[in-house]
C-alpha atoms as a PDB file:
ATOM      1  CA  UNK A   1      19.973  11.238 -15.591  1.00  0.00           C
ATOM      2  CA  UNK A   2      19.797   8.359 -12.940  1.00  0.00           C
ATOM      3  CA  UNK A   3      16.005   9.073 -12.301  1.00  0.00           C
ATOM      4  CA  UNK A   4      15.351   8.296 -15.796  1.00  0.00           C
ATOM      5  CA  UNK A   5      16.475   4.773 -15.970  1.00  0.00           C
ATOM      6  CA  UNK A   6      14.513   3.809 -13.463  1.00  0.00           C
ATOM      7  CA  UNK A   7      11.232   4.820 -15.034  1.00  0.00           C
ATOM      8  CA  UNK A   8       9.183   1.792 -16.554  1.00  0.00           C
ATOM      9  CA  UNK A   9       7.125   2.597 -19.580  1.00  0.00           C
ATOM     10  CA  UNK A  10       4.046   0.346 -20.904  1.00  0.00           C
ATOM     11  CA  UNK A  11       3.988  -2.393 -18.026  1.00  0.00           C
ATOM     12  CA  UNK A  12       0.123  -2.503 -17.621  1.00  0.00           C
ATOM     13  CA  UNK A  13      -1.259  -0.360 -20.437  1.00  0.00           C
ATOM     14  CA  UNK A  14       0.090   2.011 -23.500  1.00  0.00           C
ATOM     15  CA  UNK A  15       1.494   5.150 -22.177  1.00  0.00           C
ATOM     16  CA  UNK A  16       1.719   4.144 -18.641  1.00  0.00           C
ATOM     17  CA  UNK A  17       5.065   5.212 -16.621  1.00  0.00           C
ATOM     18  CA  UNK A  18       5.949   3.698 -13.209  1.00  0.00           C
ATOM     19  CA  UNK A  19       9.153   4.067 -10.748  1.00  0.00           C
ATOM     20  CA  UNK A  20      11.064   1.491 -10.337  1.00  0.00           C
ATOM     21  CA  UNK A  21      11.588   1.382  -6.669  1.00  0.00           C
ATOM     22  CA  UNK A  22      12.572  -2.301  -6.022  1.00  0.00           C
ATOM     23  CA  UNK A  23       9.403  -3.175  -4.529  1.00  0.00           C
ATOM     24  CA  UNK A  24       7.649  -6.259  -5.968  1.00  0.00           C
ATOM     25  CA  UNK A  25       3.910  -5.576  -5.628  1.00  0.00           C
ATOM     26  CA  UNK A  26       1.014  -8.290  -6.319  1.00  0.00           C
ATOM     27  CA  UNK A  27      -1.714  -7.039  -8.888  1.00  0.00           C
ATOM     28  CA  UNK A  28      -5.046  -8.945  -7.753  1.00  0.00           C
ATOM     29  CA  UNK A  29      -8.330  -9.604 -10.047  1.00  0.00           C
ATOM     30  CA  UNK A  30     -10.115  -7.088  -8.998  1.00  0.00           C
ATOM     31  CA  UNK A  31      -7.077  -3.778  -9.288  1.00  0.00           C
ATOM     32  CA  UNK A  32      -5.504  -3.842  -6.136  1.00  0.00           C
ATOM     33  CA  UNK A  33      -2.027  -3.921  -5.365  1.00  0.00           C
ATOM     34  CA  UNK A  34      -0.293  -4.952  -2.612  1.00  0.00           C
ATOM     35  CA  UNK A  35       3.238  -4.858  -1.812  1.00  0.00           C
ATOM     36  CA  UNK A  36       4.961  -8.672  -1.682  1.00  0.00           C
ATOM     37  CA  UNK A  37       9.062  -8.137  -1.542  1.00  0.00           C
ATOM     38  CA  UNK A  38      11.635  -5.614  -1.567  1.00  0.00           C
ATOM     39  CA  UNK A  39      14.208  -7.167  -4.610  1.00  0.00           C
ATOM     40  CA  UNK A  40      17.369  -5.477  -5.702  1.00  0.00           C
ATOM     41  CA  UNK A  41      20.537  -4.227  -2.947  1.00  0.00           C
ATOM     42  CA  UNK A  42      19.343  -4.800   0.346  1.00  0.00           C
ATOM     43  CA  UNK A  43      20.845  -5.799   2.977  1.00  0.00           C
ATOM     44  CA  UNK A  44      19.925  -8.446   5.283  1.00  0.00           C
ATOM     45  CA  UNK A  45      21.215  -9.401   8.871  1.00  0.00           C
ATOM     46  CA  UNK A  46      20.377 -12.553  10.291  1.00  0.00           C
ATOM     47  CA  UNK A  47      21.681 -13.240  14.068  1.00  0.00           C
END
């Protein structure tokens, strides 16, 4: 199944499962995340 390969196992702790959705998120000291980037196939238009 597609879904499945985009499921990330053990990034921050044992037994942990995250979606990879392309975003690129910042993890702070104190447990807060906030979103950085969007990485992977985007497209961009510049004028």
């Amino acid at each position: 199944v597609q879904s499945e390969k985009k499921l990330l196992r053990d990034v921050l702790k044992v037994g942990d499962v995250y979606f990879n959705t392309g975003d690129l998120l910042l993890l702070d000291r104190r447990g807060f995340l906030y979103f950085h980037d969007h990485i992977g196939d985007t497209f961009r238009y510049r004028s």
